[in-house]
C-alpha atoms as a PDB file:
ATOM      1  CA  UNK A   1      -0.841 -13.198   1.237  1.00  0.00           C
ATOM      2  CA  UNK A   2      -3.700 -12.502  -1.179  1.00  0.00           C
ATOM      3  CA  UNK A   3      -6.103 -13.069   1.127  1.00  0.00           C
ATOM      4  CA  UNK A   4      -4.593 -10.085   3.231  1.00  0.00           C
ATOM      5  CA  UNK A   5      -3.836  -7.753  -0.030  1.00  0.00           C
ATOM      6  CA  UNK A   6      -7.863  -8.055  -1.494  1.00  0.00           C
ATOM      7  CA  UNK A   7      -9.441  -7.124   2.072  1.00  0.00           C
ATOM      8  CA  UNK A   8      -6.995  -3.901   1.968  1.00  0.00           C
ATOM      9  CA  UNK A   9      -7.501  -3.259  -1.688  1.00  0.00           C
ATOM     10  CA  UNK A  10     -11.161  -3.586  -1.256  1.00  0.00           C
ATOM     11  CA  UNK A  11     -11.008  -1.155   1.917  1.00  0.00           C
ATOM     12  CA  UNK A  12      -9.231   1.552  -0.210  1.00  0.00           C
ATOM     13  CA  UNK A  13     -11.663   1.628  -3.327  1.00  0.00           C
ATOM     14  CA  UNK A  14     -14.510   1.815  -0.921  1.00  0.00           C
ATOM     15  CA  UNK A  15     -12.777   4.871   1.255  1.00  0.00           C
ATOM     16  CA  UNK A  16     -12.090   6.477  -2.112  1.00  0.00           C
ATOM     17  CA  UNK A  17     -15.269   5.836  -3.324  1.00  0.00           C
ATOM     18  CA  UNK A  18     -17.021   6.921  -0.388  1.00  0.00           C
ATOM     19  CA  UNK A  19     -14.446  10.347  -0.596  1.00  0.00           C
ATOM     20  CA  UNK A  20     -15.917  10.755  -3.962  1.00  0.00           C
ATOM     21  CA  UNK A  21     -19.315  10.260  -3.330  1.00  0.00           C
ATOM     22  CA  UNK A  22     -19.372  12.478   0.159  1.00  0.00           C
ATOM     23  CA  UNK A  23     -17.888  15.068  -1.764  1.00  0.00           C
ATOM     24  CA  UNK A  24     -20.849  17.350  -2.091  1.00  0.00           C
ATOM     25  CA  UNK A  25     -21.274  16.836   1.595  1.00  0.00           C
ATOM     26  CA  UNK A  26     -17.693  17.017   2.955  1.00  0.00           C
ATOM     27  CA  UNK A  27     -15.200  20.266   2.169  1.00  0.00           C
ATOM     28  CA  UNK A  28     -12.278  19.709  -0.207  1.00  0.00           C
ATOM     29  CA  UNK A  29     -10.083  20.125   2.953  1.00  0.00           C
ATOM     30  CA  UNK A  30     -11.987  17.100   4.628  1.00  0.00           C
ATOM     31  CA  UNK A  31     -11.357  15.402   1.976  1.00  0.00           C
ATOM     32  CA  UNK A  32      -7.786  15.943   1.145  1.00  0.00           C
ATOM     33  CA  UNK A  33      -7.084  14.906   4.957  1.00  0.00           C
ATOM     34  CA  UNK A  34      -9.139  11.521   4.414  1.00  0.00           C
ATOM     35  CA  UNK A  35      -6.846  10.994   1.412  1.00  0.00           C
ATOM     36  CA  UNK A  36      -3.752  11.176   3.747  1.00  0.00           C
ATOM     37  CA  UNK A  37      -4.706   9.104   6.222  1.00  0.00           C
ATOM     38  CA  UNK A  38      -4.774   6.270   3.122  1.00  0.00           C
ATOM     39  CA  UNK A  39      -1.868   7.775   1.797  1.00  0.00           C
ATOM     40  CA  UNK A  40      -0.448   6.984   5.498  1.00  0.00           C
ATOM     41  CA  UNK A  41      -2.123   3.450   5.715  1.00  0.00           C
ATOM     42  CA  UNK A  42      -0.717   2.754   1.934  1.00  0.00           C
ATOM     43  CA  UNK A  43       2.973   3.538   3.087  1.00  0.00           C
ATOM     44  CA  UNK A  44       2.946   2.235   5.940  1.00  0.00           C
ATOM     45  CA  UNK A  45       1.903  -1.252   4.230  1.00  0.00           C
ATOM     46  CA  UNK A  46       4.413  -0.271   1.766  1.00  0.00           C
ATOM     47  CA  UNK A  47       6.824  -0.813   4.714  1.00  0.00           C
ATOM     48  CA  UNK A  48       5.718  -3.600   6.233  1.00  0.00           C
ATOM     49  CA  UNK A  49       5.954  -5.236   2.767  1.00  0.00           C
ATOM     50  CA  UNK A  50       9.299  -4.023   2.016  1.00  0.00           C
ATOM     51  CA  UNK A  51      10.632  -5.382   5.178  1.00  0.00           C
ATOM     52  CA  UNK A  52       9.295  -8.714   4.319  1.00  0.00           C
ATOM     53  CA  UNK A  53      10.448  -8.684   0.921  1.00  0.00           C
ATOM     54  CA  UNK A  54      13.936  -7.959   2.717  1.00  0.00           C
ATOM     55  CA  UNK A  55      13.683 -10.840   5.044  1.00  0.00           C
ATOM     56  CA  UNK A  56      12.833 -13.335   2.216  1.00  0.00           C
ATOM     57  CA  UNK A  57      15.769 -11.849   0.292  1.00  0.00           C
ATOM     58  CA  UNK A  58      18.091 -12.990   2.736  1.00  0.00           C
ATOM     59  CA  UNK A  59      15.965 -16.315   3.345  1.00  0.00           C
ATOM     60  CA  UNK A  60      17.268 -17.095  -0.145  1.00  0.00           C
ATOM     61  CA  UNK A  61      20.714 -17.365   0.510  1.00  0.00           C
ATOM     62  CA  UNK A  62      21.691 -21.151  -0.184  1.00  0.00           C
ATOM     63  CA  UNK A  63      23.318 -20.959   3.612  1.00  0.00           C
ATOM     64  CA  UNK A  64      20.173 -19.767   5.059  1.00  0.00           C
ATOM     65  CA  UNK A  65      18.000 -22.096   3.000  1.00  0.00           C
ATOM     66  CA  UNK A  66      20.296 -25.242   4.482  1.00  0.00           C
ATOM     67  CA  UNK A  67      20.111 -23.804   7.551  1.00  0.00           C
ATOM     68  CA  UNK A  68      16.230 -24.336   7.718  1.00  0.00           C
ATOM     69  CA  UNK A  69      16.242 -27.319   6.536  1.00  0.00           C
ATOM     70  CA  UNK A  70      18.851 -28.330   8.641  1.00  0.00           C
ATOM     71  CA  UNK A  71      16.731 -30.337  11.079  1.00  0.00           C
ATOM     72  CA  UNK A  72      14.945 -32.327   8.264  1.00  0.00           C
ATOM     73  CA  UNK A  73      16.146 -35.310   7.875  1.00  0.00           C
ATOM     74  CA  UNK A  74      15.649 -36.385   4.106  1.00  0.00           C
ATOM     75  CA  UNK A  75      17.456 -39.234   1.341  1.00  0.00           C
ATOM     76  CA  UNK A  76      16.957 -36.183  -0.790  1.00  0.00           C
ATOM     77  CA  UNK A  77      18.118 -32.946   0.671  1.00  0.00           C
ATOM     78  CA  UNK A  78      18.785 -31.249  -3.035  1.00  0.00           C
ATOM     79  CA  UNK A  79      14.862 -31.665  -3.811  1.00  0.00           C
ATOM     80  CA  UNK A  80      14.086 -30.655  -0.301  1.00  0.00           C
ATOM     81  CA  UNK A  81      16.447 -26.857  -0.972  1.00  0.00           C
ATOM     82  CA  UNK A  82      14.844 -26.851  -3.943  1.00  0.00           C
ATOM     83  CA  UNK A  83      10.922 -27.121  -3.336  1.00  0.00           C
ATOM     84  CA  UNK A  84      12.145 -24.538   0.136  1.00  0.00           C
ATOM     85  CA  UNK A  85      13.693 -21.987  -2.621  1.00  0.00           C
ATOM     86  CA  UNK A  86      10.634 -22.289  -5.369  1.00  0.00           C
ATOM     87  CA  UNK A  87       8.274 -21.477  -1.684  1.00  0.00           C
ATOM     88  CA  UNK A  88      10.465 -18.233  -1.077  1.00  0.00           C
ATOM     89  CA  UNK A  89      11.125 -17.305  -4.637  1.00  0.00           C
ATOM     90  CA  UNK A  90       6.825 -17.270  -4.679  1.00  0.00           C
ATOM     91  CA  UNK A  91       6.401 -15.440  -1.869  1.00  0.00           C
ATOM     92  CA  UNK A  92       8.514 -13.013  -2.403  1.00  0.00           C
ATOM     93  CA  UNK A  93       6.744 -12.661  -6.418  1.00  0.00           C
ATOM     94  CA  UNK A  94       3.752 -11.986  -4.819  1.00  0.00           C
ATOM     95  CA  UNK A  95       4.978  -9.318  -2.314  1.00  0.00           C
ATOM     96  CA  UNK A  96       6.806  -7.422  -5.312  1.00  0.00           C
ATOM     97  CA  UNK A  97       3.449  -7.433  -7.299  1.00  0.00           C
ATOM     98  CA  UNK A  98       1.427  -6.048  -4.075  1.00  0.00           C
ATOM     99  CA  UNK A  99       4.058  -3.675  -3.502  1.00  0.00           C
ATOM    100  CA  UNK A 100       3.172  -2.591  -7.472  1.00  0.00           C
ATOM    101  CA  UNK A 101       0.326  -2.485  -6.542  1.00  0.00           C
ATOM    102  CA  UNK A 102       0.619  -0.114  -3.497  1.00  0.00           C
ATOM    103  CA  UNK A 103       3.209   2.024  -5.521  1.00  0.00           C
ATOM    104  CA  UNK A 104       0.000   2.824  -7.946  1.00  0.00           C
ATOM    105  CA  UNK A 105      -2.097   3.690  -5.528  1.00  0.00           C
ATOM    106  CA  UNK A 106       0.414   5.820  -3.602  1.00  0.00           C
ATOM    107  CA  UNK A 107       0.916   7.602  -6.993  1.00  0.00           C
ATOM    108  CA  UNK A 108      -2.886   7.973  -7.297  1.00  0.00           C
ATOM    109  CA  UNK A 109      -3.193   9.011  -3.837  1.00  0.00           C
ATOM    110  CA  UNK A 110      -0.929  11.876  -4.248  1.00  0.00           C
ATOM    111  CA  UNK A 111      -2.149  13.199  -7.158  1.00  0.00           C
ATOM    112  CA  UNK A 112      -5.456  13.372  -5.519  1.00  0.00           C
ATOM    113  CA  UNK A 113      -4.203  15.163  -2.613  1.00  0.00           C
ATOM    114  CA  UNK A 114      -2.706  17.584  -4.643  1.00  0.00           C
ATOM    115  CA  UNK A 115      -6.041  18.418  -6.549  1.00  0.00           C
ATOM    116  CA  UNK A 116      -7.746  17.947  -2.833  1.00  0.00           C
ATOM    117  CA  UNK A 117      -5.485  20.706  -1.857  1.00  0.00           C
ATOM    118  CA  UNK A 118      -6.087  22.632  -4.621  1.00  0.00           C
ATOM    119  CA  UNK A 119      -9.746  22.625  -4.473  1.00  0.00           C
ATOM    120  CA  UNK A 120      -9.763  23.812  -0.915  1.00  0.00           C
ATOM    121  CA  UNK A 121      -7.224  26.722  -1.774  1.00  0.00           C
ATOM    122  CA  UNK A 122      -9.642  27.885  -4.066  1.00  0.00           C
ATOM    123  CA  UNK A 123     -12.678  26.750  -1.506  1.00  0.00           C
ATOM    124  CA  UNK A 124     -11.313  28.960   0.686  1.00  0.00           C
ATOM    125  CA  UNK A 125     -10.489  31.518  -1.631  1.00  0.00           C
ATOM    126  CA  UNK A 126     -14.708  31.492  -2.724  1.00  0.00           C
ATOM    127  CA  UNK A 127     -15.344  32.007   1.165  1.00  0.00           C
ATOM    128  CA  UNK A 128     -12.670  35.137   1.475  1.00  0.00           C
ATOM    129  CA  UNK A 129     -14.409  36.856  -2.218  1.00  0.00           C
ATOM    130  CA  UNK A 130     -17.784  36.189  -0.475  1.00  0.00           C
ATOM    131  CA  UNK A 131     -17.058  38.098   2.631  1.00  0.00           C
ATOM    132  CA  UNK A 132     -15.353  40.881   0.943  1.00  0.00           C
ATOM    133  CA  UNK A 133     -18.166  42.362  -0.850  1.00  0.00           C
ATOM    134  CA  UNK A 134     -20.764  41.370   2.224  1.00  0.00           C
ATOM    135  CA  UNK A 135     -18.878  43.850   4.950  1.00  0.00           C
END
């Protein structure tokens, strides 16, 4: 699971960075839209992760974990349910501090967007003043 959750976090400081840098080449509006598509890609992520964390919920249930061990055969089941819980209980640590994670960013992602937005308004607003006087 890390090894998926640095590639993404890597790919969305370099987008941002890249947002920031290309902003004296790219209009506010550009920009805001680039920060929804990640704000997009971040939630849906935020799904996919929710769904597992879901799935290993119910994976915990002391039926479900003798269930999957049910074709093991061991002379000591207990340690078996036991090592099988400590695996989910782990995995499903690690999802809740990704999804953290991805709640941050979302945050930070939206309060870009809204100064994005905001910056274009007045972008646009620049463009309008300049005409007016012009014609």
């Amino acid at each position: 699971m890390k090894t998926l959750l640095r590639p993404v976090l890597a790919t969305l400081f370099l987008i941002g960075m890249l947002t920031i840098t290309g902003s004296a080449q790219t209009s506010a509006q550009e920009i805001a839209d680039n920060l929804r598509l990640q704000l997009n890609e971040v939630e849906v992520r935020q799904a996919e992760l929710q769904a597992r964390k879901e799935q290993l919920e119910d994976d915990l249930n002391p039926e479900n974990i003798q269930r999957s061990l049910a074709g093991v055969g061991s002379t000591r089941p207990e340690d078996l349910r036991e090592q099988r819980r400590r695996q989910l209980e782990l995995a499903k640590a690690r999802i809740v501090v990704e999804l953290d994670q991805l709640d941050r960013t979302h945050a930070r992602l939206e309060a870009a967007i809204v100064q994005a937005d905001a910056e274009a308004y007045w972008e646009s607003a620049d463009v309008v003043v300049q005409k007016g006087p012009d014609n």
